[in-house]
C-alpha atoms as a PDB file:
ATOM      1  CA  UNK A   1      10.428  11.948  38.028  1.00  0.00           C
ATOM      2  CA  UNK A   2      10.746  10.196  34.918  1.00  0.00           C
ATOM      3  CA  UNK A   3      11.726   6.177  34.979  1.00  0.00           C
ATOM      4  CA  UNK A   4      13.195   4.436  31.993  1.00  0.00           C
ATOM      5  CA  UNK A   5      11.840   1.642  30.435  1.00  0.00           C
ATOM      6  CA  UNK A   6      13.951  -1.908  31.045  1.00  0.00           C
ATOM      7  CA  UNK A   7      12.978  -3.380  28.011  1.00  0.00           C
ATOM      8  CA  UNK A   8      14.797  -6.664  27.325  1.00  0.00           C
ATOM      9  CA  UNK A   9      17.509  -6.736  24.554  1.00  0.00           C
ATOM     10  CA  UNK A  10      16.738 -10.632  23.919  1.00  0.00           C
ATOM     11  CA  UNK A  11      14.063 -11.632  21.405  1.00  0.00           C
ATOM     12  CA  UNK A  12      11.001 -13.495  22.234  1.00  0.00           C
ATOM     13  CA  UNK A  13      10.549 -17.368  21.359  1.00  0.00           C
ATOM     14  CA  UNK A  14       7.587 -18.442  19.106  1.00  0.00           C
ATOM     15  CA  UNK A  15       6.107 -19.861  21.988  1.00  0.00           C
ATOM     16  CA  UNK A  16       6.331 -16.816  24.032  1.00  0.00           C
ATOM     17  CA  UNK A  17       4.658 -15.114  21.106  1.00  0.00           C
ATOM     18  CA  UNK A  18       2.375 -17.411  20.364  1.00  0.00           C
ATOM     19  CA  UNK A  19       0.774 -16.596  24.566  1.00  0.00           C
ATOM     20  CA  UNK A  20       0.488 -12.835  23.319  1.00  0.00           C
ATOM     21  CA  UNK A  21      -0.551 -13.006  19.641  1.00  0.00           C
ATOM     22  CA  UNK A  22      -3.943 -12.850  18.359  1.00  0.00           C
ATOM     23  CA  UNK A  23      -5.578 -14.859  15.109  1.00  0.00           C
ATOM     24  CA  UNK A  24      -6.605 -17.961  14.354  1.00  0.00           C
ATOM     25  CA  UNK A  25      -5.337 -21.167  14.538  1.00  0.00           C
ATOM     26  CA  UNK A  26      -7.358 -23.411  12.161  1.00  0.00           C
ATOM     27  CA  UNK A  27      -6.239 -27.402  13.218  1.00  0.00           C
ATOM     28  CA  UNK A  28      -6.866 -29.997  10.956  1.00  0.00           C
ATOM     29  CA  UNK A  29     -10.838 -30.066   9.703  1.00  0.00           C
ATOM     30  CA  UNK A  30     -11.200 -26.819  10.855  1.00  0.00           C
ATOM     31  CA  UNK A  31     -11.871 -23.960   8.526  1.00  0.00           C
ATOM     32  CA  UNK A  32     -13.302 -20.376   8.018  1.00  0.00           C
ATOM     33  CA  UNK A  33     -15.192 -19.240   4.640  1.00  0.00           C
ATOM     34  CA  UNK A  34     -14.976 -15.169   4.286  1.00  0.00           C
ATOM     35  CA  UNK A  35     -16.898 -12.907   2.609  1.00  0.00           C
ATOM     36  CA  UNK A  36     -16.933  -9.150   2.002  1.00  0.00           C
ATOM     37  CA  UNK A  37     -18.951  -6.677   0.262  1.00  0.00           C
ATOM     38  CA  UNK A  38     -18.414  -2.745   1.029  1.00  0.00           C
ATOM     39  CA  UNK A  39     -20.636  -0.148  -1.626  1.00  0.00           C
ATOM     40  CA  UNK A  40     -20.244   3.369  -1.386  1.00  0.00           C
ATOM     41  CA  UNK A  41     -23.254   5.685  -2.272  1.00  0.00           C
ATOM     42  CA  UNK A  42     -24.277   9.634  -3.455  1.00  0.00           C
ATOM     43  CA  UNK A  43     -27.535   9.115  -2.820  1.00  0.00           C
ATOM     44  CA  UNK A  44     -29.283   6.154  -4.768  1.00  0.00           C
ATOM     45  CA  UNK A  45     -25.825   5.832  -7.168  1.00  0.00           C
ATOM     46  CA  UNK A  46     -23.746   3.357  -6.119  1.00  0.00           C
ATOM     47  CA  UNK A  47     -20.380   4.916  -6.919  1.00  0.00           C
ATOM     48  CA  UNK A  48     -17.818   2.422  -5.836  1.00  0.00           C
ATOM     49  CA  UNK A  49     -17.139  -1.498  -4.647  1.00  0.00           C
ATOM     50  CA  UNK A  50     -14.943  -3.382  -3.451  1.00  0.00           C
ATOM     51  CA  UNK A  51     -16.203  -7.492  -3.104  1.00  0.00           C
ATOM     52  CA  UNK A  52     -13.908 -10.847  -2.054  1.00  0.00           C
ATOM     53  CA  UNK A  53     -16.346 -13.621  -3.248  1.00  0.00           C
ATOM     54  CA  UNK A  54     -16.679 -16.755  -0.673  1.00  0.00           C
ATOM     55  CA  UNK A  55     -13.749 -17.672  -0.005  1.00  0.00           C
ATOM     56  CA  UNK A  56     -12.281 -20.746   2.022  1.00  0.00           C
ATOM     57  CA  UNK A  57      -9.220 -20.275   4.456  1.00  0.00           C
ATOM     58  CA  UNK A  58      -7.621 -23.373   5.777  1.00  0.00           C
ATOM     59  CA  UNK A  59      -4.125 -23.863   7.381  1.00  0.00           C
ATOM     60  CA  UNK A  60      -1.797 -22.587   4.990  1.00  0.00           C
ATOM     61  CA  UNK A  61      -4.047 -21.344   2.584  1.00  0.00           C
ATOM     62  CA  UNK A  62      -2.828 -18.142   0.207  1.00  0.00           C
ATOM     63  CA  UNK A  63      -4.753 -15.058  -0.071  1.00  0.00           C
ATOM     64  CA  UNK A  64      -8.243 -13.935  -1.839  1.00  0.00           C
ATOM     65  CA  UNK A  65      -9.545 -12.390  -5.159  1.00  0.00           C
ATOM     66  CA  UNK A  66     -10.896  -9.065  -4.693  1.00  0.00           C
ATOM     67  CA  UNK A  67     -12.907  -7.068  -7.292  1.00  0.00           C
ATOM     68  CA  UNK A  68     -13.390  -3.490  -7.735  1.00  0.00           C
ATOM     69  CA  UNK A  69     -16.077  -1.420  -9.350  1.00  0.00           C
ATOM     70  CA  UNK A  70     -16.351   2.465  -9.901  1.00  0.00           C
ATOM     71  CA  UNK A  71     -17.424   5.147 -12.579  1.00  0.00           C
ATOM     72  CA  UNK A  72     -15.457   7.883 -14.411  1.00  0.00           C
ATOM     73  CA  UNK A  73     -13.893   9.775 -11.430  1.00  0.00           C
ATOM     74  CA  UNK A  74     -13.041   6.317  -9.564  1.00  0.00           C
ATOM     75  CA  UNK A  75      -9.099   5.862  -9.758  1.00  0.00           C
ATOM     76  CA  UNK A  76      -7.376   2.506  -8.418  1.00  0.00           C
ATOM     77  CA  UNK A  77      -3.902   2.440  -7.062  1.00  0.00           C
ATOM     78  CA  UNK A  78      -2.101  -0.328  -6.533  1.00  0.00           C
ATOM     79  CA  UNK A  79       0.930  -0.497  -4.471  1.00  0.00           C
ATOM     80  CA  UNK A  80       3.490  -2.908  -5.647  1.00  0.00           C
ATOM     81  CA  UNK A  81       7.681  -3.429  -5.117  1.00  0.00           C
ATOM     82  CA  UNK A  82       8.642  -1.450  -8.068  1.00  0.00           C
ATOM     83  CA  UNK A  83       6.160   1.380  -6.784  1.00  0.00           C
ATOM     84  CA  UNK A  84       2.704   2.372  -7.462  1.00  0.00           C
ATOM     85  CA  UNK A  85       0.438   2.311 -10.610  1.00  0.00           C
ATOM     86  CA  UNK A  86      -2.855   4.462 -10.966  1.00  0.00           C
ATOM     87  CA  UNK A  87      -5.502   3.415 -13.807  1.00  0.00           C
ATOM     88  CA  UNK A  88      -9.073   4.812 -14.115  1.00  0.00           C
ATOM     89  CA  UNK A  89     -11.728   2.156 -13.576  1.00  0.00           C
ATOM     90  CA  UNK A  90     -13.907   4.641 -15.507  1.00  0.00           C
ATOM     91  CA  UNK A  91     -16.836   2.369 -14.538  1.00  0.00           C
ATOM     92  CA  UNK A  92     -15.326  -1.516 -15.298  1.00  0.00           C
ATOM     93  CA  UNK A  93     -15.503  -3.994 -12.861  1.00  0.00           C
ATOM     94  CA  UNK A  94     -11.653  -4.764 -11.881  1.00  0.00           C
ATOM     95  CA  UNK A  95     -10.615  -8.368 -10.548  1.00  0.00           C
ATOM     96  CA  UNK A  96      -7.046  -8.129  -8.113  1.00  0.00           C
ATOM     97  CA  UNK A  97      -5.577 -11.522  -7.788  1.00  0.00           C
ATOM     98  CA  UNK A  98      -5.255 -13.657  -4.977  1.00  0.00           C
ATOM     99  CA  UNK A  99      -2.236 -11.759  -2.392  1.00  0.00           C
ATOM    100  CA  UNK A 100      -2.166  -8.624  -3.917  1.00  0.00           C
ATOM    101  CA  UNK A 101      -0.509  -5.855  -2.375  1.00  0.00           C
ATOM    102  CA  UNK A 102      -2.451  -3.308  -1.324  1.00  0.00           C
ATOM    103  CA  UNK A 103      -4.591  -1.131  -3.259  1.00  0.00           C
ATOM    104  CA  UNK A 104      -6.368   2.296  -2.681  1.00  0.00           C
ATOM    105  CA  UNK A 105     -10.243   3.043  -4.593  1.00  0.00           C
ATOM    106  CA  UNK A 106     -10.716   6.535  -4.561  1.00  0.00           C
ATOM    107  CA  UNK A 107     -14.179   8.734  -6.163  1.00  0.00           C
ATOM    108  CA  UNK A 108     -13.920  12.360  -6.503  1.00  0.00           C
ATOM    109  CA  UNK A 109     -17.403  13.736  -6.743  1.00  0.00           C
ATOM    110  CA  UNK A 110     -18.818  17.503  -6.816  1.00  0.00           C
ATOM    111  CA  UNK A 111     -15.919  19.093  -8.656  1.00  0.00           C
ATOM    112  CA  UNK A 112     -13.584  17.778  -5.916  1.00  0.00           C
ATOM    113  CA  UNK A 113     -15.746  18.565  -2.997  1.00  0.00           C
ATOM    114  CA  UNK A 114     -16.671  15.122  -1.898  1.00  0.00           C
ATOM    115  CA  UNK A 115     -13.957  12.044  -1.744  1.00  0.00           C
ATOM    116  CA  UNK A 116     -14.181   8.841  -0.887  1.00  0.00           C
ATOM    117  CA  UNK A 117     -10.996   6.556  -0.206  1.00  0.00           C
ATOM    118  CA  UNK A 118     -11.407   2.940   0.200  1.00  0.00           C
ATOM    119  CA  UNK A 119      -7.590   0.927   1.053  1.00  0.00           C
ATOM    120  CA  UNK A 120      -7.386  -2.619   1.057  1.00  0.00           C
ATOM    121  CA  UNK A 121      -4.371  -4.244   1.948  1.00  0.00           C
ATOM    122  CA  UNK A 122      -3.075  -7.177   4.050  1.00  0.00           C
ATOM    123  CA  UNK A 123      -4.079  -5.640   7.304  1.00  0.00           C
ATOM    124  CA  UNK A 124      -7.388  -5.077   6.464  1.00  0.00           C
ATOM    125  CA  UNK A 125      -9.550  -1.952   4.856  1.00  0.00           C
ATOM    126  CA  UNK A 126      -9.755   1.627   6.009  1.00  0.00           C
ATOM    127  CA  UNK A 127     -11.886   4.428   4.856  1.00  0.00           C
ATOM    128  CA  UNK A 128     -12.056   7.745   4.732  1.00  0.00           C
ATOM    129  CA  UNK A 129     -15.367   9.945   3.735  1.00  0.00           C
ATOM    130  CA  UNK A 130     -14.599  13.243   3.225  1.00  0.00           C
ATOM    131  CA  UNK A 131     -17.610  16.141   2.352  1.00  0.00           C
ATOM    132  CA  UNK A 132     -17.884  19.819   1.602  1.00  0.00           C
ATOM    133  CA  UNK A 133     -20.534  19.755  -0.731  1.00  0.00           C
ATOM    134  CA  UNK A 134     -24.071  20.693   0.259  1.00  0.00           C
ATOM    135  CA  UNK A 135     -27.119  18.979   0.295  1.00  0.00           C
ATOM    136  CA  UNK A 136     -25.022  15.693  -0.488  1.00  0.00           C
ATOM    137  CA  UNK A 137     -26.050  11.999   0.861  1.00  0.00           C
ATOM    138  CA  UNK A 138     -23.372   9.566   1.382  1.00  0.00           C
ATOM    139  CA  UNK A 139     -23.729   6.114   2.486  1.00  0.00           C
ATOM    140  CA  UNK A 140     -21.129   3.100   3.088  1.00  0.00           C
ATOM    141  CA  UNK A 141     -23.023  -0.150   2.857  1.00  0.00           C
ATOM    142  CA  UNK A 142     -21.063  -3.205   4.521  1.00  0.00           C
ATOM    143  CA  UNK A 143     -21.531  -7.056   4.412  1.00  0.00           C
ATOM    144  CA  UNK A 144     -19.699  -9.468   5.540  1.00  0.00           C
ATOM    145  CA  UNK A 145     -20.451 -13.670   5.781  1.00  0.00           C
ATOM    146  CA  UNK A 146     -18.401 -15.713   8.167  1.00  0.00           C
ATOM    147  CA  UNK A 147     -18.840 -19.551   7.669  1.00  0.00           C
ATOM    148  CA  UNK A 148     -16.983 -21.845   9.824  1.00  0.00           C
ATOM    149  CA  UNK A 149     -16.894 -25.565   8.954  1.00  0.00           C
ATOM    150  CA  UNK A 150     -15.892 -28.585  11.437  1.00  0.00           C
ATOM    151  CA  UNK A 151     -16.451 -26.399  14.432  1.00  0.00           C
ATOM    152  CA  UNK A 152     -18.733 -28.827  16.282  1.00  0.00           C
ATOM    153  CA  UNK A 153     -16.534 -31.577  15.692  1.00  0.00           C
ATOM    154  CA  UNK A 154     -13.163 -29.629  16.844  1.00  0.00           C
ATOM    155  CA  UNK A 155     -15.847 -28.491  20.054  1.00  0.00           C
ATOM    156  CA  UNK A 156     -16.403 -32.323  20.869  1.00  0.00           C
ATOM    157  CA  UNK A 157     -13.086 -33.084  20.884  1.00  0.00           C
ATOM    158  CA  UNK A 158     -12.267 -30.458  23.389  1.00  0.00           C
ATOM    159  CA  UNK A 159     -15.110 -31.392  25.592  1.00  0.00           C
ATOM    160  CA  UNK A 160     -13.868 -35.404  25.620  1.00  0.00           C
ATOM    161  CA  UNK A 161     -10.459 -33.690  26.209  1.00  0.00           C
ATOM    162  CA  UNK A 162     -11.481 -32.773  29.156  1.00  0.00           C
ATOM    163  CA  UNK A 163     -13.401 -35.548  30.954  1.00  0.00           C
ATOM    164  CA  UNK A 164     -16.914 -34.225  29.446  1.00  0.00           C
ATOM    165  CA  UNK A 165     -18.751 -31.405  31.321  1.00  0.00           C
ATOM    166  CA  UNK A 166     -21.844 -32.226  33.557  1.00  0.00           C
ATOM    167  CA  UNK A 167     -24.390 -30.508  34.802  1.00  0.00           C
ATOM    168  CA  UNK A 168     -26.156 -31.078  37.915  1.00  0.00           C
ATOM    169  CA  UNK A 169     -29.237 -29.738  39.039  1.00  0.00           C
END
């Protein structure tokens, strides 16, 4: 026997949300710095990047530069309201501004036997290797840096908040 669902028709409050949602919450002196490299090799050749250079996030700040970097078969799309527009980055280096939409790097290598697909958008990057071609190394190199400033200080305050903690022996 099958039951239905009773979902509720109403809509949840922010607060009600806010119990369920993940994220971060950066208070006052609190902030993140972000970092992200991702290099896709054939072998010892680097064939495409994509980088976001140190970047600060603090309550309410806007989004990051990215940069992309790929030879002669490395296309970029990007995905904007009045559709999307392919170019060749036909080995340039590429800078995206800060809240662009999302964009898709993609290398076609061994007369169309090997891909790689790189998409970065607002929800975060994705990747897809694909490889038919023999004899044929492939290698995704990832770095990221995470830097969090005024931690210890928000910390203290939440220890005072609560009495201080003790330990006893």
């Amino acid at each position: 026997m099958i039951s239905l669902l009773q979902l509720s028709s109403s809509q949840l409050s922010h607060q009600e949300l806010d119990k369920i949602r993940g994220g971060f919450d950066l208070k006052p002196g609190l902030s993140i710095s972000f970092a992200f490299q991702q290099v896709d090799y054939q072998g010892a050749k680097e064939i495409q990047s994509i980088f976001v250079p140190l970047t600060k996030l603090t309550n309410g700040s806007g989004g990051a530069v990215a940069y992309v970097a790929g030879g002669d078969t490395t296309t970029l799309t990007q995905q904007g309201a009045s559709g999307a527009a392919t170019i060749n980055v036909g080995g340039n280096t590429i800078q995206l501004p800060a809240g662009a939409p999302s964009v898709t790097l993609s290398s076609t290598l061994n007369n169309g036997a090997t891909v790689l697909l790189s998409a970065l958008g607002s929800n975060g990057i994705s990747n897809m290797i694909t490889n038919m071609a023999n004899n044929t190394m492939l290698s995704q190199v990832t770095t990221m840096n995470v830097e969090i400033s005024g931690m210890s200080q928000w910390l203290a305050q939440q220890v005072s908040g609560f009495g201080g903690l003790g330990f006893s022996r």
